[in-house]
PDB file of N, CA and C in Angstrom:
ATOM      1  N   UNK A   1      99.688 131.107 121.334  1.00  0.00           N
ATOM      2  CA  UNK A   1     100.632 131.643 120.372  1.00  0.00           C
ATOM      3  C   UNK A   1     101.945 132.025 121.048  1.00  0.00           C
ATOM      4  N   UNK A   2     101.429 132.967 121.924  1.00  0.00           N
ATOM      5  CA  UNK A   2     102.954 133.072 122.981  1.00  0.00           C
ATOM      6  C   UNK A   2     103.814 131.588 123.357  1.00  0.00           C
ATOM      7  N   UNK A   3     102.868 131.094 123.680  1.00  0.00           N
ATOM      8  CA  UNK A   3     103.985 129.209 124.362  1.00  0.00           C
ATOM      9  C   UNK A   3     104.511 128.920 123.156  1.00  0.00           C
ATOM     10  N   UNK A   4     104.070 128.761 121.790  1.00  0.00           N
ATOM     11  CA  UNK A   4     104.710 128.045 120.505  1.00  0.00           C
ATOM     12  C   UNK A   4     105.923 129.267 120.213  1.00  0.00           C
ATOM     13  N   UNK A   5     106.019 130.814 120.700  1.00  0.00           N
ATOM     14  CA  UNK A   5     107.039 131.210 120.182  1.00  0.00           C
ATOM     15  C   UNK A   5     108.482 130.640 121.558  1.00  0.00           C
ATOM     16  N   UNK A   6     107.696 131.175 122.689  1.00  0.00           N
ATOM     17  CA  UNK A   6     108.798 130.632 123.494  1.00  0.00           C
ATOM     18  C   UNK A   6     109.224 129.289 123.265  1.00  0.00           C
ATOM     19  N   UNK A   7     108.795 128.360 122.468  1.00  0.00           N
ATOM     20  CA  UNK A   7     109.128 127.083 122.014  1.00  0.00           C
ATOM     21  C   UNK A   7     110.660 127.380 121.435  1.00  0.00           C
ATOM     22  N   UNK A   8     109.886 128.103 120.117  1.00  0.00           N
ATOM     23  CA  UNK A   8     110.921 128.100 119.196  1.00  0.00           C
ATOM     24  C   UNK A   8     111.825 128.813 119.678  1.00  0.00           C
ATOM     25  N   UNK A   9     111.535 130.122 120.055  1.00  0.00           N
ATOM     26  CA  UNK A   9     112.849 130.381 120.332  1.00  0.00           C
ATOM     27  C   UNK A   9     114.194 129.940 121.105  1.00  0.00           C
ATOM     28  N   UNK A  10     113.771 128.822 122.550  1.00  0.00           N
ATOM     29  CA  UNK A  10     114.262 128.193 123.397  1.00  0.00           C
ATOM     30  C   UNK A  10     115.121 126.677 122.193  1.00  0.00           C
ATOM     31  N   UNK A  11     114.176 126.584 121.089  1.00  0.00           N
ATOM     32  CA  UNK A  11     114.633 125.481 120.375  1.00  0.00           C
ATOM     33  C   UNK A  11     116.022 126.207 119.658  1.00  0.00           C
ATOM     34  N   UNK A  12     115.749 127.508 119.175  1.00  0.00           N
ATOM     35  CA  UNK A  12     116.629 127.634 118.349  1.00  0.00           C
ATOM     36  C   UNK A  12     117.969 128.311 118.846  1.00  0.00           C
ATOM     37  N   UNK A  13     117.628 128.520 120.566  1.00  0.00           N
ATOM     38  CA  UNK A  13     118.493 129.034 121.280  1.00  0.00           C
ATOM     39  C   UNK A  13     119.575 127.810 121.338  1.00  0.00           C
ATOM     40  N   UNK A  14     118.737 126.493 121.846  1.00  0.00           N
ATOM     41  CA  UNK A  14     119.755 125.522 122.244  1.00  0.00           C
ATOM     42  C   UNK A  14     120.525 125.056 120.457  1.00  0.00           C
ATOM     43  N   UNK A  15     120.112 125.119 119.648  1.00  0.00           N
ATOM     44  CA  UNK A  15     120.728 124.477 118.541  1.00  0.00           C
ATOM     45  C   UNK A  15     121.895 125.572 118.512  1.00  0.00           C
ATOM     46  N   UNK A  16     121.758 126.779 118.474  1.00  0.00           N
ATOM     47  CA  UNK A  16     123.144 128.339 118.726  1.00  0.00           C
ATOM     48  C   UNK A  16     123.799 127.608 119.217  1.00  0.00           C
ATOM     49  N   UNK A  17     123.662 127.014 120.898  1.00  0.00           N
ATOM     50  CA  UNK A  17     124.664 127.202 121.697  1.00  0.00           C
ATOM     51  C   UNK A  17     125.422 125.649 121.383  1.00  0.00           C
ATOM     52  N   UNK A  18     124.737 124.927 120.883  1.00  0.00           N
ATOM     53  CA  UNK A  18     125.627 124.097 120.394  1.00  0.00           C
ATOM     54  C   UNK A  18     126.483 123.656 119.423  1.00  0.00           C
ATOM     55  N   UNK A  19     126.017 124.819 118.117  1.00  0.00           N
ATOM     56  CA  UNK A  19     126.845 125.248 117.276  1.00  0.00           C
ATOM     57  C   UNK A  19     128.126 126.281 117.605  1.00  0.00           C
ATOM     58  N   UNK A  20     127.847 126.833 118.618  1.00  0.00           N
ATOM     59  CA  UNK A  20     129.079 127.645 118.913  1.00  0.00           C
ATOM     60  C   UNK A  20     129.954 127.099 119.804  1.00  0.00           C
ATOM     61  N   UNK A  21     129.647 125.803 120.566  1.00  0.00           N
ATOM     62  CA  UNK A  21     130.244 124.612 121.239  1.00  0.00           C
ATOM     63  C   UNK A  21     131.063 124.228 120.567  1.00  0.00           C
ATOM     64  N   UNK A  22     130.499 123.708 119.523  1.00  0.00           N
ATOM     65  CA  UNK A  22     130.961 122.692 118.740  1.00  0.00           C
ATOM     66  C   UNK A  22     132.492 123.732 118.091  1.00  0.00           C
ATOM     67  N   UNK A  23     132.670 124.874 117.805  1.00  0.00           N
ATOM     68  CA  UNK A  23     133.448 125.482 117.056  1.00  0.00           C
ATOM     69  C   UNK A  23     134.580 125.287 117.068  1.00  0.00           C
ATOM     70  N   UNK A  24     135.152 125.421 118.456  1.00  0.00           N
ATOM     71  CA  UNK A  24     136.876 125.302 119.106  1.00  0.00           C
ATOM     72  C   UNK A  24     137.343 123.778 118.019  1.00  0.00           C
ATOM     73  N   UNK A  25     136.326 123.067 118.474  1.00  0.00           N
ATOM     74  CA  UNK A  25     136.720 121.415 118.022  1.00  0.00           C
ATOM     75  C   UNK A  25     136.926 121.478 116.474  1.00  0.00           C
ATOM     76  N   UNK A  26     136.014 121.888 115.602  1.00  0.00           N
ATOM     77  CA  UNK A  26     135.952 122.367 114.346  1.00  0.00           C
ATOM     78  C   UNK A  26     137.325 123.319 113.946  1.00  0.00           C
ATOM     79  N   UNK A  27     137.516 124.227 114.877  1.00  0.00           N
ATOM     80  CA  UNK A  27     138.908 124.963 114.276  1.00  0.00           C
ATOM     81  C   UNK A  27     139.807 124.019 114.887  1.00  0.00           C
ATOM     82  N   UNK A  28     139.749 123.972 115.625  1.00  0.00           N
ATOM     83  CA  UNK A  28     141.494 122.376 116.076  1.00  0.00           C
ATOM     84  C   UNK A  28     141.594 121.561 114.774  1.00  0.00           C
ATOM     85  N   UNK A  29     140.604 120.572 114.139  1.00  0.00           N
ATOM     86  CA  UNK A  29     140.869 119.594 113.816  1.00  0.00           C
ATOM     87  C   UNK A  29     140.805 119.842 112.121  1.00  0.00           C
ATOM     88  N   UNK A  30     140.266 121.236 111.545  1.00  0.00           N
ATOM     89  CA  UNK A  30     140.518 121.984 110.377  1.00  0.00           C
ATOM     90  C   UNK A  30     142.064 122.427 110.420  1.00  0.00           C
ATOM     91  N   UNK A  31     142.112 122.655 111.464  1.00  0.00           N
ATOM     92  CA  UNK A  31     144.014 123.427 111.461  1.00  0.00           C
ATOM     93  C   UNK A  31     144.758 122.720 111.072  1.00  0.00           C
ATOM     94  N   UNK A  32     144.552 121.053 112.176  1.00  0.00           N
ATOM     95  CA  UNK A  32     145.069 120.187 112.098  1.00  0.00           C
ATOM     96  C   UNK A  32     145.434 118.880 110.593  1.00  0.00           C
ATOM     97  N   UNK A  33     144.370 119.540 110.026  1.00  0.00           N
ATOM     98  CA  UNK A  33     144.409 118.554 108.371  1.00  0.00           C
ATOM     99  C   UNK A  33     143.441 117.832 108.563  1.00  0.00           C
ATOM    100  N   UNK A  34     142.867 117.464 109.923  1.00  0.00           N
ATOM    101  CA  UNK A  34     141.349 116.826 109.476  1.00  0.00           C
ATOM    102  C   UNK A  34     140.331 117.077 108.845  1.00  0.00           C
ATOM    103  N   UNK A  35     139.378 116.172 108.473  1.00  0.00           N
ATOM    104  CA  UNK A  35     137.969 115.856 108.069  1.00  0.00           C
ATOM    105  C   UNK A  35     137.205 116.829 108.754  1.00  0.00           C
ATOM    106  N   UNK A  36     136.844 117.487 108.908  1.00  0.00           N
ATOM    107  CA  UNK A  36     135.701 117.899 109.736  1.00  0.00           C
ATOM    108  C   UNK A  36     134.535 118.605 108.908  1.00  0.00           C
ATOM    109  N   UNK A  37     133.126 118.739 109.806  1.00  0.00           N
ATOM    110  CA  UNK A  37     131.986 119.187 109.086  1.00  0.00           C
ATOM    111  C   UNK A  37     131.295 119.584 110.357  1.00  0.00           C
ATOM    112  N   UNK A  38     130.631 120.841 110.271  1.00  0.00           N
ATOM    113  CA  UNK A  38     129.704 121.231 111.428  1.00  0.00           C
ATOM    114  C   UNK A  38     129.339 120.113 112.306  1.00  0.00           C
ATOM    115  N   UNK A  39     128.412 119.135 111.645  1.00  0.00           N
ATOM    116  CA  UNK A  39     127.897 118.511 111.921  1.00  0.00           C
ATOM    117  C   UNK A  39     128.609 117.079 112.136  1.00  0.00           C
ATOM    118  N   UNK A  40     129.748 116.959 111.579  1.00  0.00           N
ATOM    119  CA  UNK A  40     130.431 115.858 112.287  1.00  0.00           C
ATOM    120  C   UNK A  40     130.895 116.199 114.015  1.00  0.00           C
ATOM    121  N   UNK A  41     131.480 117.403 113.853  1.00  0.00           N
ATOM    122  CA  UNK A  41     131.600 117.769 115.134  1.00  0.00           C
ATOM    123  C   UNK A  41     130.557 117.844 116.384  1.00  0.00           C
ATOM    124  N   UNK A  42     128.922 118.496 115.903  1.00  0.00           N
ATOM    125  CA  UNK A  42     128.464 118.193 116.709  1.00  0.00           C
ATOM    126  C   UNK A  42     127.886 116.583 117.113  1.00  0.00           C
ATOM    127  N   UNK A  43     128.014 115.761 116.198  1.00  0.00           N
ATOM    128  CA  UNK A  43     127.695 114.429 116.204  1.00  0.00           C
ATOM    129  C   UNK A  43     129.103 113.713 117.381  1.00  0.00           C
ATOM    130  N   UNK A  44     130.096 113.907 116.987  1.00  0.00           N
ATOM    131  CA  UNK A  44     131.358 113.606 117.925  1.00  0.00           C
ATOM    132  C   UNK A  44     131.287 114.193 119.275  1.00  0.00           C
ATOM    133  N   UNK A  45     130.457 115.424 119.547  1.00  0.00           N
ATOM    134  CA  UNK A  45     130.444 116.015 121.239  1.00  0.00           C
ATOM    135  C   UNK A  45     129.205 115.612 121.646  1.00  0.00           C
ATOM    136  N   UNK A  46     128.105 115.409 120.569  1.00  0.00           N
ATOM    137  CA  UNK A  46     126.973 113.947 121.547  1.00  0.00           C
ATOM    138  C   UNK A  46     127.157 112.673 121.790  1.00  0.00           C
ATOM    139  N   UNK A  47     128.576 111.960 121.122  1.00  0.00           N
ATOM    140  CA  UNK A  47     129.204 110.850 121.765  1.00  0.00           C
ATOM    141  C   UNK A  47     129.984 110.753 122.688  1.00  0.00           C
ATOM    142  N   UNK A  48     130.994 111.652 121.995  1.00  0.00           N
ATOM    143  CA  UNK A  48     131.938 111.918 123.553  1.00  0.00           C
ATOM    144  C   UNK A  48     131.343 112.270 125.263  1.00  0.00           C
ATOM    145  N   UNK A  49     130.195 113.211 124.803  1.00  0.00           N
ATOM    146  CA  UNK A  49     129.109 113.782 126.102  1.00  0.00           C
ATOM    147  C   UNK A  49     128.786 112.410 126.572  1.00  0.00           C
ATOM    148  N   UNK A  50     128.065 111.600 125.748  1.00  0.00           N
ATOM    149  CA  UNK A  50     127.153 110.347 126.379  1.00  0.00           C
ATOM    150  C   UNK A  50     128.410 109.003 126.728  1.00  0.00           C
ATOM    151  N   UNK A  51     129.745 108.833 126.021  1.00  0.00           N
ATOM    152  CA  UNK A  51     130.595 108.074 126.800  1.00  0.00           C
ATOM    153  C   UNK A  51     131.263 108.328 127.760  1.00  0.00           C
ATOM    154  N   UNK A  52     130.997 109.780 127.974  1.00  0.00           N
ATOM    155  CA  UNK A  52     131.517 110.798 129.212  1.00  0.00           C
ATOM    156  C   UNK A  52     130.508 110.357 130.277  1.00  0.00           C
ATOM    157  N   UNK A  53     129.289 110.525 130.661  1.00  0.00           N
ATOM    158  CA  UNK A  53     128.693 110.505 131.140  1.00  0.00           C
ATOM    159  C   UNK A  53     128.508 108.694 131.407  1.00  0.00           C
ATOM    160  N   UNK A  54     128.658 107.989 130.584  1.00  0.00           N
ATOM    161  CA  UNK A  54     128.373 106.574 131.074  1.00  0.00           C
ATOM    162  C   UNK A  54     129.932 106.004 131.833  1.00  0.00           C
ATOM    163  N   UNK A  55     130.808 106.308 131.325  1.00  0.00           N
ATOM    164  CA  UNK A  55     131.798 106.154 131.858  1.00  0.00           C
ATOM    165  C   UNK A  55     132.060 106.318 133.058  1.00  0.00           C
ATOM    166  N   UNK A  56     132.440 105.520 133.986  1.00  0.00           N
ATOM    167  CA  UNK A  56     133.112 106.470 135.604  1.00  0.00           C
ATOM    168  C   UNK A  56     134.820 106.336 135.635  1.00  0.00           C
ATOM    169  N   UNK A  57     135.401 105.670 134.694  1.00  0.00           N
ATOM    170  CA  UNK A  57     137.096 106.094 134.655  1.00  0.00           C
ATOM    171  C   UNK A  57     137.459 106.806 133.879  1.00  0.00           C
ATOM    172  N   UNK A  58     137.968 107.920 134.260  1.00  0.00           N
ATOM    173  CA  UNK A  58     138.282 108.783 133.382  1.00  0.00           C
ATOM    174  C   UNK A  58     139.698 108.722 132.191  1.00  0.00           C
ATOM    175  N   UNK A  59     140.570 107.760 132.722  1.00  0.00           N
ATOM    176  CA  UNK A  59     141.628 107.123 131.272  1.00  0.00           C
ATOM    177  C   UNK A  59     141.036 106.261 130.255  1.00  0.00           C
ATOM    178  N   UNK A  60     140.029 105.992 130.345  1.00  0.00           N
ATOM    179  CA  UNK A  60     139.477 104.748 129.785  1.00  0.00           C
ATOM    180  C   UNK A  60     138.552 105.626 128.915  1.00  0.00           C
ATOM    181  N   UNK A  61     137.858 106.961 129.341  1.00  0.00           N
ATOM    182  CA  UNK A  61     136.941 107.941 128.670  1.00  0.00           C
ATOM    183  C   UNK A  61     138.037 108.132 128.014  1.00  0.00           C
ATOM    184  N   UNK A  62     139.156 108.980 128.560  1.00  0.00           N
ATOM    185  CA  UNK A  62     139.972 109.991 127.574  1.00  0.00           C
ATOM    186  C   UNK A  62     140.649 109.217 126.361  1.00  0.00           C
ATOM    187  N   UNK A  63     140.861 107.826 126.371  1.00  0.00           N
ATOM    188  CA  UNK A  63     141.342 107.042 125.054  1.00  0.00           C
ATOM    189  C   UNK A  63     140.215 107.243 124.189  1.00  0.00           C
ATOM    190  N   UNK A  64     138.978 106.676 125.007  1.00  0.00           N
ATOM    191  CA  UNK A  64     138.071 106.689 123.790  1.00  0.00           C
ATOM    192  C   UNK A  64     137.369 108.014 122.947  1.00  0.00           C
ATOM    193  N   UNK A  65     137.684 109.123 123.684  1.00  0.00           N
ATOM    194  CA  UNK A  65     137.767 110.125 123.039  1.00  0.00           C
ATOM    195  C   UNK A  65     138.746 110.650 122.399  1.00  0.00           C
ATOM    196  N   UNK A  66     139.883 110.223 122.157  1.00  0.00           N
ATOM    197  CA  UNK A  66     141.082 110.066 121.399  1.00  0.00           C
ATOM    198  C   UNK A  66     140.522 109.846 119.966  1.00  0.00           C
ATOM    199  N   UNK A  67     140.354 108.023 120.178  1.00  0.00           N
ATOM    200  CA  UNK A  67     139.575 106.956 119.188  1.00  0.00           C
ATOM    201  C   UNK A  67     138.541 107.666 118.219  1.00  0.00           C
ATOM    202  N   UNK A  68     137.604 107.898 119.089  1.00  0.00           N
ATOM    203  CA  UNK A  68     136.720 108.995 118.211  1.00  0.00           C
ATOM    204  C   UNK A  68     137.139 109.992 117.587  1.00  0.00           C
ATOM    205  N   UNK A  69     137.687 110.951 117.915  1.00  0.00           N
ATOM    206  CA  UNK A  69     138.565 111.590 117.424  1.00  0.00           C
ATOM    207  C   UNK A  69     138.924 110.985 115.489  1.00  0.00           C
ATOM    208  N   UNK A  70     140.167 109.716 116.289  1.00  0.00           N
ATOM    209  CA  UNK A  70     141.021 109.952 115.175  1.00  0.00           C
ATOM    210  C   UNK A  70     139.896 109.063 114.246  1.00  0.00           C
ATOM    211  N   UNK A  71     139.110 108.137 114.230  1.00  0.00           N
ATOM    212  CA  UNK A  71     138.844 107.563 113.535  1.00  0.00           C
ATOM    213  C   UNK A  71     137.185 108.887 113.060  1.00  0.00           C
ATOM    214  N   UNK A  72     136.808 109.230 113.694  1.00  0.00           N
ATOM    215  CA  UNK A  72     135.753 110.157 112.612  1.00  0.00           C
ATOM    216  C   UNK A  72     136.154 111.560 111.754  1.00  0.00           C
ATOM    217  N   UNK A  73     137.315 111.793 112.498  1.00  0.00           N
ATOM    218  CA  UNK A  73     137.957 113.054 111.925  1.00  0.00           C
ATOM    219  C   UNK A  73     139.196 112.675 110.829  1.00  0.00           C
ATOM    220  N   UNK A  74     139.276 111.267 110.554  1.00  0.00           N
ATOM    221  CA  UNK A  74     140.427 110.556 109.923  1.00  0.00           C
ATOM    222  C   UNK A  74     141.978 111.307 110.354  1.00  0.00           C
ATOM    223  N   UNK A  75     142.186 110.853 111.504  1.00  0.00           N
ATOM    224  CA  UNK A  75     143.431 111.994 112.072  1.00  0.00           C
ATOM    225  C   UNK A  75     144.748 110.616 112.778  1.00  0.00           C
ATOM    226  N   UNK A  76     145.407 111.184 112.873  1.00  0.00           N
ATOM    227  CA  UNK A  76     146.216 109.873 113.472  1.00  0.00           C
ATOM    228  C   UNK A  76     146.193 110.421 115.122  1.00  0.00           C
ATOM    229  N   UNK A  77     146.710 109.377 116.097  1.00  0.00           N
ATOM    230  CA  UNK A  77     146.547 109.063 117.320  1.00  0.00           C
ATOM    231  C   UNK A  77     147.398 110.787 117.797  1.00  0.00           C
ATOM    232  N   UNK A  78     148.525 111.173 117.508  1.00  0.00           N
ATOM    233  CA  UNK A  78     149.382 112.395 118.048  1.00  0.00           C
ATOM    234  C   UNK A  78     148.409 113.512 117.824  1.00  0.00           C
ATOM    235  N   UNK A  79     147.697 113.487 116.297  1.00  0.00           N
ATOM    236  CA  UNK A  79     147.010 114.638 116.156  1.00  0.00           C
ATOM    237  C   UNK A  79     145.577 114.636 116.212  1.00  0.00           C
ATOM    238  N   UNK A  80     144.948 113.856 116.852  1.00  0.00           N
ATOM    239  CA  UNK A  80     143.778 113.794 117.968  1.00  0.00           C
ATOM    240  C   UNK A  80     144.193 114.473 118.874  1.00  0.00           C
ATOM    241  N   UNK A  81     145.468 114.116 119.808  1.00  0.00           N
ATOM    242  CA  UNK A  81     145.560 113.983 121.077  1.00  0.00           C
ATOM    243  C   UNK A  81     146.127 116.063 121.076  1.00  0.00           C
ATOM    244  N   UNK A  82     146.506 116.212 120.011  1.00  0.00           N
ATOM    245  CA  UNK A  82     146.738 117.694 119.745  1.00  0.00           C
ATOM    246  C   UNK A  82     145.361 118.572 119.148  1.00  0.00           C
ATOM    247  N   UNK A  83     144.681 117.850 118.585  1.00  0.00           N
ATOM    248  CA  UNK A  83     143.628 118.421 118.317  1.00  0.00           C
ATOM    249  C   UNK A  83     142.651 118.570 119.776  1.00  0.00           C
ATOM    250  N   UNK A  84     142.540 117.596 120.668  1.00  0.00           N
ATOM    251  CA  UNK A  84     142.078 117.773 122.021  1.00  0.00           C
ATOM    252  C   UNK A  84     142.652 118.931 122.863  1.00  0.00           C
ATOM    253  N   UNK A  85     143.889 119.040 122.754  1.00  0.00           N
ATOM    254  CA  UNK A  85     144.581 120.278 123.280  1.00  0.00           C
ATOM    255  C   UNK A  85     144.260 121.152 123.060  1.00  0.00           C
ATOM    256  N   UNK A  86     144.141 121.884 121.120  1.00  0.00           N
ATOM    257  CA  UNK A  86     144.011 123.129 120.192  1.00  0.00           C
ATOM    258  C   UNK A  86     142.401 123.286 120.798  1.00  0.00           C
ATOM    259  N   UNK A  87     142.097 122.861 120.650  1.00  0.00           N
ATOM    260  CA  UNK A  87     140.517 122.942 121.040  1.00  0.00           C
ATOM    261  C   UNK A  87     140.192 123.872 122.392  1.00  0.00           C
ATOM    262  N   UNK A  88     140.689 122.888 123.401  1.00  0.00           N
ATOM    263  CA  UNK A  88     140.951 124.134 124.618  1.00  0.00           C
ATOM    264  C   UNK A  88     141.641 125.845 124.213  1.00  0.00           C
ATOM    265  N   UNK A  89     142.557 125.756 123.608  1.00  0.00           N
ATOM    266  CA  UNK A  89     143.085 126.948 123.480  1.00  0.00           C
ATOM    267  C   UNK A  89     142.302 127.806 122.739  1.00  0.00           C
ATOM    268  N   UNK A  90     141.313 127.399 121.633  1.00  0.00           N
ATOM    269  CA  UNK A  90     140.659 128.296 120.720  1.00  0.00           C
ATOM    270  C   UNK A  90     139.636 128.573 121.316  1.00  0.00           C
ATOM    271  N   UNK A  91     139.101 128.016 122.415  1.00  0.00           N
ATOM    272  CA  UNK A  91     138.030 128.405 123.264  1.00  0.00           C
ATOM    273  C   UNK A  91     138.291 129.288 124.201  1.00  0.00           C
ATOM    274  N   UNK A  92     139.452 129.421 124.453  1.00  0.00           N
ATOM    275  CA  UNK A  92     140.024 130.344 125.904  1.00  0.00           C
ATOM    276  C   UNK A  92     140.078 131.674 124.849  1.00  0.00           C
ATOM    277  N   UNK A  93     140.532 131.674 123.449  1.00  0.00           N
ATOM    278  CA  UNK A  93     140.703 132.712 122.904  1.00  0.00           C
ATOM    279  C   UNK A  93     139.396 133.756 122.457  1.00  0.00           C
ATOM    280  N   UNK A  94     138.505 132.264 121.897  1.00  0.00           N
ATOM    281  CA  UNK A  94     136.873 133.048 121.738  1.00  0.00           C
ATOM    282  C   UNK A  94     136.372 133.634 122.755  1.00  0.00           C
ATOM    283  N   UNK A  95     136.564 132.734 124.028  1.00  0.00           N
ATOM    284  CA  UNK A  95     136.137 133.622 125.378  1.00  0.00           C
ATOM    285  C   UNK A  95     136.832 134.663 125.555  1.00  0.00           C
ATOM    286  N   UNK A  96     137.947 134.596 125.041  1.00  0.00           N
ATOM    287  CA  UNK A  96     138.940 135.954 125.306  1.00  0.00           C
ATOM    288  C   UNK A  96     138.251 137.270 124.339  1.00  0.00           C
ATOM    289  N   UNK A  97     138.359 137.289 123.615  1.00  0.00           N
ATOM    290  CA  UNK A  97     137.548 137.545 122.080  1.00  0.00           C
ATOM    291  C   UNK A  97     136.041 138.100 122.799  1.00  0.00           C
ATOM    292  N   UNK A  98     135.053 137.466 123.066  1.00  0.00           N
ATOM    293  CA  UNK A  98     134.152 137.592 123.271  1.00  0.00           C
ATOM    294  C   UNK A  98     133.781 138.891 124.518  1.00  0.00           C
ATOM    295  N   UNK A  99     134.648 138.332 125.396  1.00  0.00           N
ATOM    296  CA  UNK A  99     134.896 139.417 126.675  1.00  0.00           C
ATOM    297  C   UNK A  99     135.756 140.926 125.987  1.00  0.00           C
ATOM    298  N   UNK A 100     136.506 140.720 125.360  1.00  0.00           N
ATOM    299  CA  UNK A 100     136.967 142.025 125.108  1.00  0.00           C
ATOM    300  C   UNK A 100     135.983 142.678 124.266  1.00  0.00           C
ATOM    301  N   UNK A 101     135.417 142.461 123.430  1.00  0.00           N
ATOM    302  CA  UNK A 101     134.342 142.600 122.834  1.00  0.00           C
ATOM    303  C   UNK A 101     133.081 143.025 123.636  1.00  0.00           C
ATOM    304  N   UNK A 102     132.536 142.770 124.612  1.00  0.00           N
ATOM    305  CA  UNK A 102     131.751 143.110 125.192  1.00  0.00           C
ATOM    306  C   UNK A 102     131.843 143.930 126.364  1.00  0.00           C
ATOM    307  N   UNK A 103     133.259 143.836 126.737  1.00  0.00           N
ATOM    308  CA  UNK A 103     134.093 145.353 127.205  1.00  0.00           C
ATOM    309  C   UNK A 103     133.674 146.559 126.338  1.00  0.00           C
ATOM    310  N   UNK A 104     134.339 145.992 125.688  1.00  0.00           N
ATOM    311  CA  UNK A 104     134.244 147.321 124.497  1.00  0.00           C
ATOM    312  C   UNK A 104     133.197 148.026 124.458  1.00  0.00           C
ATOM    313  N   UNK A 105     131.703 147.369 123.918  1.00  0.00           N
ATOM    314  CA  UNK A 105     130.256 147.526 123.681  1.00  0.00           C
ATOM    315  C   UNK A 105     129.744 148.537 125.191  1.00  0.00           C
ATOM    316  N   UNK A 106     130.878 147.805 126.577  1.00  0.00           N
ATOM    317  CA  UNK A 106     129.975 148.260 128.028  1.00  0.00           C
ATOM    318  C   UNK A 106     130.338 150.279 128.004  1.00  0.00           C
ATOM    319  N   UNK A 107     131.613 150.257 127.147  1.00  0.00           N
ATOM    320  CA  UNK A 107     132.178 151.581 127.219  1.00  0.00           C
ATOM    321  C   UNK A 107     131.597 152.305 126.677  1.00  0.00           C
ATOM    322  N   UNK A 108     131.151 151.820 125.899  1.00  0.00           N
ATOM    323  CA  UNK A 108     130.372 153.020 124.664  1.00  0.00           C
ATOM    324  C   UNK A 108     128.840 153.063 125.612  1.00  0.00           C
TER     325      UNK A 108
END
């Protein structure tokens, strides 16, 4: 009984952390006027991950994560390539966010 909970919970840990992965990308490409859906997003960072990983040139990755981009998020080529940017920044902010936040919590 104990192994089937540590199951689940380890299952439902990893599905969290990839929903909260997935987020930055989700607010970029919502800001941006794209398409997006939870689940398109996480479907787009298990492609990008696995053409990342098969890939060994990295200009040849970063177009095709462009591509993906614009063609699943219906976005044009500038606002992919800005939505790739926004993405970084909303993550530096959640981490920002997150840390002050748990500052906070250490004080009390």
């Amino acid at each position: 009984m104990a192994l089937l909970f540590g199951v689940t919970v380890g299952i439902l840990a990893i599905v969290a952390i990839l929903i909260i992965s997935a987020l930055p990308l989700y607010f970029a490409v919502k800001f941006l006027g794209g398409k997006a859906t939870i689940f398109k997003v996480l479907m787009v960072n298990l492609i990008v991950g696995v053409i990342g990983a098969a890939l060994d040139m990295p200009i040849i990755g970063f177009v095709l994560l462009l591509f993906v981009y614009k063609e699943v998020f219906k976005m044009s080529w500038l606002s992919a390539f800005l939505a790739w940017i926004l993405q970084f920044i909303v993550a530096g902010a959640l981490l920002f966010l997150a840390s002050f936040l748990s500052l906070g919590v250490a004080i009390l």
